[in-house]
Protein backbone atom coordinates (compact mmCIF):
# COMPACT_ATOMS: atom_id res chain seq x y z
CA UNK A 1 -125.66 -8.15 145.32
CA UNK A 2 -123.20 -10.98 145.16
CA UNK A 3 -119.86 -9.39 144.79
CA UNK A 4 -116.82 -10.46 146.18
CA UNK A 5 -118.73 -14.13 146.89
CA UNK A 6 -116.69 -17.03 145.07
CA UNK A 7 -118.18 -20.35 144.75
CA UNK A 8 -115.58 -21.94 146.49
CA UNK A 9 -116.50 -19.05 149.35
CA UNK A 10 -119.89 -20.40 149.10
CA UNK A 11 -118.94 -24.15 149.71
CA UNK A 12 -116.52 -23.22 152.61
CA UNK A 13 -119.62 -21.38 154.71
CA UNK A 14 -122.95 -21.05 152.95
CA UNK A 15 -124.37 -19.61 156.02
CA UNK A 16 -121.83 -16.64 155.91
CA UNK A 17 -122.41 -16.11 152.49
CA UNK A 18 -126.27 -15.68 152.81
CA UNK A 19 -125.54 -13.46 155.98
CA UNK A 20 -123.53 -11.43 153.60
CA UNK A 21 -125.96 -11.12 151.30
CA UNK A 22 -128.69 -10.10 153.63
CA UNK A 23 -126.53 -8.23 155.36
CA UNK A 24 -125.42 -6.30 151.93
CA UNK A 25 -128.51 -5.45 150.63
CA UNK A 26 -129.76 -3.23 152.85
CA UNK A 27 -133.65 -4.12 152.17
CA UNK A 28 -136.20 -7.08 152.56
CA UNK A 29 -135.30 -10.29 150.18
CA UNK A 30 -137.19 -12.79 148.56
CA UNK A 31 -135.56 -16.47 149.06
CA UNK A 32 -135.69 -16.82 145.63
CA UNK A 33 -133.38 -13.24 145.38
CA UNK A 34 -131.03 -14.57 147.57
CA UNK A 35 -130.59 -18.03 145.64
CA UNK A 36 -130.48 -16.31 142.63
CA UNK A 37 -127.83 -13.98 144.08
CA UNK A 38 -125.35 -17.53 144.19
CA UNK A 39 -126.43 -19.05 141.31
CA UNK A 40 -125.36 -16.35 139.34
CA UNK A 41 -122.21 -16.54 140.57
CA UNK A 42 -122.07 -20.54 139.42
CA UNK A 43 -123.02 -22.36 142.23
CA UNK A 44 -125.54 -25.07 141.10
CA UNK A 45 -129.27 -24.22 141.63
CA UNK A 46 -130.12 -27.07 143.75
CA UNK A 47 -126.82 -26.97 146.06
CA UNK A 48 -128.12 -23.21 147.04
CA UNK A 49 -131.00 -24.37 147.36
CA UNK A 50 -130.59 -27.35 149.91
CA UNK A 51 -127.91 -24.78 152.03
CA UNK A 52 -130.98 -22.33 151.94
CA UNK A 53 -133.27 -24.69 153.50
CA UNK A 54 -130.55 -25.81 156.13
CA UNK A 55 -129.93 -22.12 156.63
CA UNK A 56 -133.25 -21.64 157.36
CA UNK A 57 -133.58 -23.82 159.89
CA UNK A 58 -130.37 -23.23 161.80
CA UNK A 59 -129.60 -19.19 161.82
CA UNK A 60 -132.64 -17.34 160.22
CA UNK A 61 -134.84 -18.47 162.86
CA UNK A 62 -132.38 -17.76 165.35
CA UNK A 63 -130.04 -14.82 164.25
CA UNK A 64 -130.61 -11.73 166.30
CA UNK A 65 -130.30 -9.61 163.51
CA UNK A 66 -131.94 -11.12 160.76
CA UNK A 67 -135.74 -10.16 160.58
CA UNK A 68 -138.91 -11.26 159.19
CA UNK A 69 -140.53 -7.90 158.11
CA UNK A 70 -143.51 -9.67 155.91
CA UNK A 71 -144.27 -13.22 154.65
CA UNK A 72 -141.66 -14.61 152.56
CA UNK A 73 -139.11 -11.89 153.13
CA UNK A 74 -135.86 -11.53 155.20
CA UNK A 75 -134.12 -8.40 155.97
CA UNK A 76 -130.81 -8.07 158.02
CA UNK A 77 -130.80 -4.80 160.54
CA UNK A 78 -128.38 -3.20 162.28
CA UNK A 79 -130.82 -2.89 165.17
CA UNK A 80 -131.61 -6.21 167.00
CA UNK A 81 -134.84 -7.81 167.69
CA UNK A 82 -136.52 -6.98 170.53
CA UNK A 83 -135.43 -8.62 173.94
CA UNK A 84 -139.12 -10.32 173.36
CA UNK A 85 -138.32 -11.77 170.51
CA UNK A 86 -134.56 -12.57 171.57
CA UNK A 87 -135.98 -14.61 174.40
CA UNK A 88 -138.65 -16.59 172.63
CA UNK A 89 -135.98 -17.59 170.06
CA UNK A 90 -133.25 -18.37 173.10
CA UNK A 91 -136.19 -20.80 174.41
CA UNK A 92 -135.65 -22.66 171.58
CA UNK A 93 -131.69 -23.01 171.11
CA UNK A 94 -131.96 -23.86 175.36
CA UNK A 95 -130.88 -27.73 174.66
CA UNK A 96 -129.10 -27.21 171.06
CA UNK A 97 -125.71 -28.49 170.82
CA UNK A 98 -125.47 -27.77 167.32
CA UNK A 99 -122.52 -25.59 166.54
CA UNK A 100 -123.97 -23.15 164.46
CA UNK A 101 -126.73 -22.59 166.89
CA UNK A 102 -124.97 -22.23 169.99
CA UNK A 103 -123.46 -19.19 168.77
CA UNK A 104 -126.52 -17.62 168.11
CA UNK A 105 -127.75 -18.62 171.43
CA UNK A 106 -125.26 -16.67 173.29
CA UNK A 107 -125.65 -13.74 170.68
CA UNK A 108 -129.45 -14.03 172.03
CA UNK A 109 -128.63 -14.22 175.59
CA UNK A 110 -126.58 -10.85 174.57
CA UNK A 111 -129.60 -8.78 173.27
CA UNK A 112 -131.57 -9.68 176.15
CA UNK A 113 -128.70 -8.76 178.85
CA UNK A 114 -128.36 -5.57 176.87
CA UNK A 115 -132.07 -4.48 176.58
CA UNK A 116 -133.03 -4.37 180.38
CA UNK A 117 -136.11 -2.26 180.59
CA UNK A 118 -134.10 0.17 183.10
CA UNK A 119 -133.06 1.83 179.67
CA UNK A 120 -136.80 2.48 178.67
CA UNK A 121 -137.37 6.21 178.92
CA UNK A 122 -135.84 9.01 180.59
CA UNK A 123 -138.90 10.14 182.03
CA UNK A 124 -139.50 7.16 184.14
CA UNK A 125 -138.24 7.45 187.57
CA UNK A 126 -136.26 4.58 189.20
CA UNK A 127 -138.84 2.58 190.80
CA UNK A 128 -140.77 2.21 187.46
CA UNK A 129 -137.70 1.28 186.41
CA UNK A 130 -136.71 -1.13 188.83
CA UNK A 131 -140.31 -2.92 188.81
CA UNK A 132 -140.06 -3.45 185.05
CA UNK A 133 -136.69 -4.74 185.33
CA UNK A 134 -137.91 -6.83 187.59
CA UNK A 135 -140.93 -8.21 186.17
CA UNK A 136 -139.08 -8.86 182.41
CA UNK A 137 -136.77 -11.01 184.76
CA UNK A 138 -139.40 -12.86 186.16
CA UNK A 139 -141.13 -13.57 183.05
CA UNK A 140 -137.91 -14.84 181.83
CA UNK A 141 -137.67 -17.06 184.53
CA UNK A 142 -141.07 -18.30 184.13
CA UNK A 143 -140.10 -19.33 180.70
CA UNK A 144 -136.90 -21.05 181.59
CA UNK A 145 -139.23 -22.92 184.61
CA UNK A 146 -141.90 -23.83 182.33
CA UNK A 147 -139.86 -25.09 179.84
CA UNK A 148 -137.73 -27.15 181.84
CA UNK A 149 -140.21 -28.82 183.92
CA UNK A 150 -141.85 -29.64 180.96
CA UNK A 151 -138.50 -31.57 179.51
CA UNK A 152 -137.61 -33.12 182.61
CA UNK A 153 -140.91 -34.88 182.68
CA UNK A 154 -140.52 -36.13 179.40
CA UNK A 155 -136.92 -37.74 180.48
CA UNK A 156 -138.02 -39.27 183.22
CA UNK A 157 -141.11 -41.04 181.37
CA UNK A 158 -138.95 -42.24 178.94
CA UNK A 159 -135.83 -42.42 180.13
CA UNK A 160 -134.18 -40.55 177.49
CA UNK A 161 -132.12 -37.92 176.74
CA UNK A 162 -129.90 -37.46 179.17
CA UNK A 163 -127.66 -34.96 177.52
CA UNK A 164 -131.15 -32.32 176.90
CA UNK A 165 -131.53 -33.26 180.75
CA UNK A 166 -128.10 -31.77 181.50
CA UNK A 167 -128.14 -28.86 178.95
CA UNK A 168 -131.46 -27.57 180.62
CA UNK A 169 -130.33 -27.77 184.17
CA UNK A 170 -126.92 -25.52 183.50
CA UNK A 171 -129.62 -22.75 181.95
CA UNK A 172 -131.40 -23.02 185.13
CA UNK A 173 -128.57 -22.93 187.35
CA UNK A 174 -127.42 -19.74 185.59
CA UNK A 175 -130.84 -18.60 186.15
CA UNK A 176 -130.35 -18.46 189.75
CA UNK A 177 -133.73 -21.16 189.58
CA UNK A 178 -133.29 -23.78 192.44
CA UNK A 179 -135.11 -27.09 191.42
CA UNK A 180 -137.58 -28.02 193.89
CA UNK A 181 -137.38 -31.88 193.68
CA UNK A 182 -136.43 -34.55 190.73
CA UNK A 183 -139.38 -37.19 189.28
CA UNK A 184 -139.23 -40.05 191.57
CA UNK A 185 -137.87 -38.58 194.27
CA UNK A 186 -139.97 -38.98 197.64
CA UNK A 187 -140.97 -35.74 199.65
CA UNK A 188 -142.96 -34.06 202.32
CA UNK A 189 -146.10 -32.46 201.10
CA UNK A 190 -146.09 -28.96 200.91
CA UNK A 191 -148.73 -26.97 199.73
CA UNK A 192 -146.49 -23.87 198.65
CA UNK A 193 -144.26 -25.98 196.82
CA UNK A 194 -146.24 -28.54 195.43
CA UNK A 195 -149.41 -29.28 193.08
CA UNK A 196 -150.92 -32.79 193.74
CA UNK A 197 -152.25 -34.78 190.64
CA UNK A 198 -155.37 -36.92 192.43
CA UNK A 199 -156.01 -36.97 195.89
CA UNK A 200 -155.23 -33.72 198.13
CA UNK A 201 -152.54 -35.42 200.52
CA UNK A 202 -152.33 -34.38 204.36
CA UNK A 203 -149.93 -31.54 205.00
CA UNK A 204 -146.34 -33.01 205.58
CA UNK A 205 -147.95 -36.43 204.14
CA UNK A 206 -145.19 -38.30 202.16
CA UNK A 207 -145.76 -37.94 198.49
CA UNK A 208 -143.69 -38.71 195.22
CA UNK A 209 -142.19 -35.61 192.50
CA UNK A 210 -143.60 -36.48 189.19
CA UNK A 211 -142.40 -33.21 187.72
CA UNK A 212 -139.83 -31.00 189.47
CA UNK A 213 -140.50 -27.49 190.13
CA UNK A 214 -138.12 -24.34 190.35
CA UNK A 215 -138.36 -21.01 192.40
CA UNK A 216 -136.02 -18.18 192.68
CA UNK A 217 -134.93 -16.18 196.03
CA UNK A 218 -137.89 -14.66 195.88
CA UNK A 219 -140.81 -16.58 194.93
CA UNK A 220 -142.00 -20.04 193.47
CA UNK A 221 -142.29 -20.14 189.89
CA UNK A 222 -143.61 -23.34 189.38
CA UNK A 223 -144.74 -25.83 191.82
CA UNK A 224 -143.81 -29.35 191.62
CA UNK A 225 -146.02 -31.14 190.37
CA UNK A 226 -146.70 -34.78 192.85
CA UNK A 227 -148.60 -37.72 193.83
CA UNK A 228 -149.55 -39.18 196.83
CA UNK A 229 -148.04 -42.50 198.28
């Protein structure tokens, strides 16, 4: 199952030598199988087994190809996860600037871009089409909003990190998403664009952003959230 993988192979890229061996087998693995699968090729035990772990974390949770058909098992497929999947896993690489992960970020950004719901079924006519195009956009952008409100919040409370900050509004400027507001910024209430947290202020009443919100051309996807002055 291990041909053609040298130790020193192994110590160069341990993630491309699991992929390879996932990727080679051609059914479900055991973790165990696939440490076995470099030990016996005389890598020590517990160096597999500590680039296992790490591998775990970074790329299988992440790789678009790599699935988890039952508990404990991990099978590499030709065919990709779903876009489903692809985007739950994209929500969390969003504010990664780990090398490994970034990759498999835009790999995930690919399967989704690829698996518009236009491709469905030839039976569906072009406004089903269109409408479920549509709608998997806008739960994507939901997503994106939710998430992002969510970490802006946090950054504001605590001042920190600005760098996550950044990373998260790029994805929403790619998203087409226009921020409505920034925490601490002052504003004119607006009932369309804005939830209050406490007291209902009067319409056009100045109020402060205590969590931004985003909307696309279309509609608002998540109100920002404010308080009264």
């Amino acid at each position: 199952m291990a041909m053609g993988l040298a130790p020193a192979d192994f110590g160069r890229d341990p993630n491309a030598a699991f992929v390879k061996i996932l990727r080679d087998a051609r059914e479900p693995l055991t973790a165990r199988k696939v440490i076995d699968a470099v030990a016996e090729r005389g890598v020590a035990r517990p160096t597999v087994s500590a680039k296992w772990a790490t591998f775990q974390k970074t790329v299988v949770k992440f790789h678009p190809n790599i699935h988890l058909p039952g508990r404990g098992l991990y099978e590499w497929r030709d065919e990709q996860v779903s876009a489903e999947a692809a985007l739950g896993r994209l929500l969390d690489l969003l504010a990664t600037s780990n090398k490994v992960k970034v990759g498999l970020r835009d790999a995930l950004v690919a399967v989704i871009r690829s698996s518009s719901p236009a491709r469905a079924g030839t039976d569906d006519d072009a406004k089903v089409r269109a409408a479920r195009e549509r709608q998997f956009k806008l739960d994507a952008l939901h997503a994106v909003a939710e998430l992002a409100g969510e970490v802006e919040e946090l950054a504001y409370d605590s001042g920190d990190p600005e760098l996550i900050v950044e990373r998260l509004r790029a994805r929403v400027r790619a998203s087409a998403l226009d921020q409505l507001g920034r925490p601490g910024e002052e504003a004119k209430f607006d009932p369309a664009r804005h939830e209050v947290q406490g007291r209902r202020p009067a319409d056009g009443a100045a109020v402060t952003v205590v969590r931004p919100g985003y909307a696309s051309a279309e509609l608002v996807l998540r109100k920002a959230l404010v308080v009264a002055d």
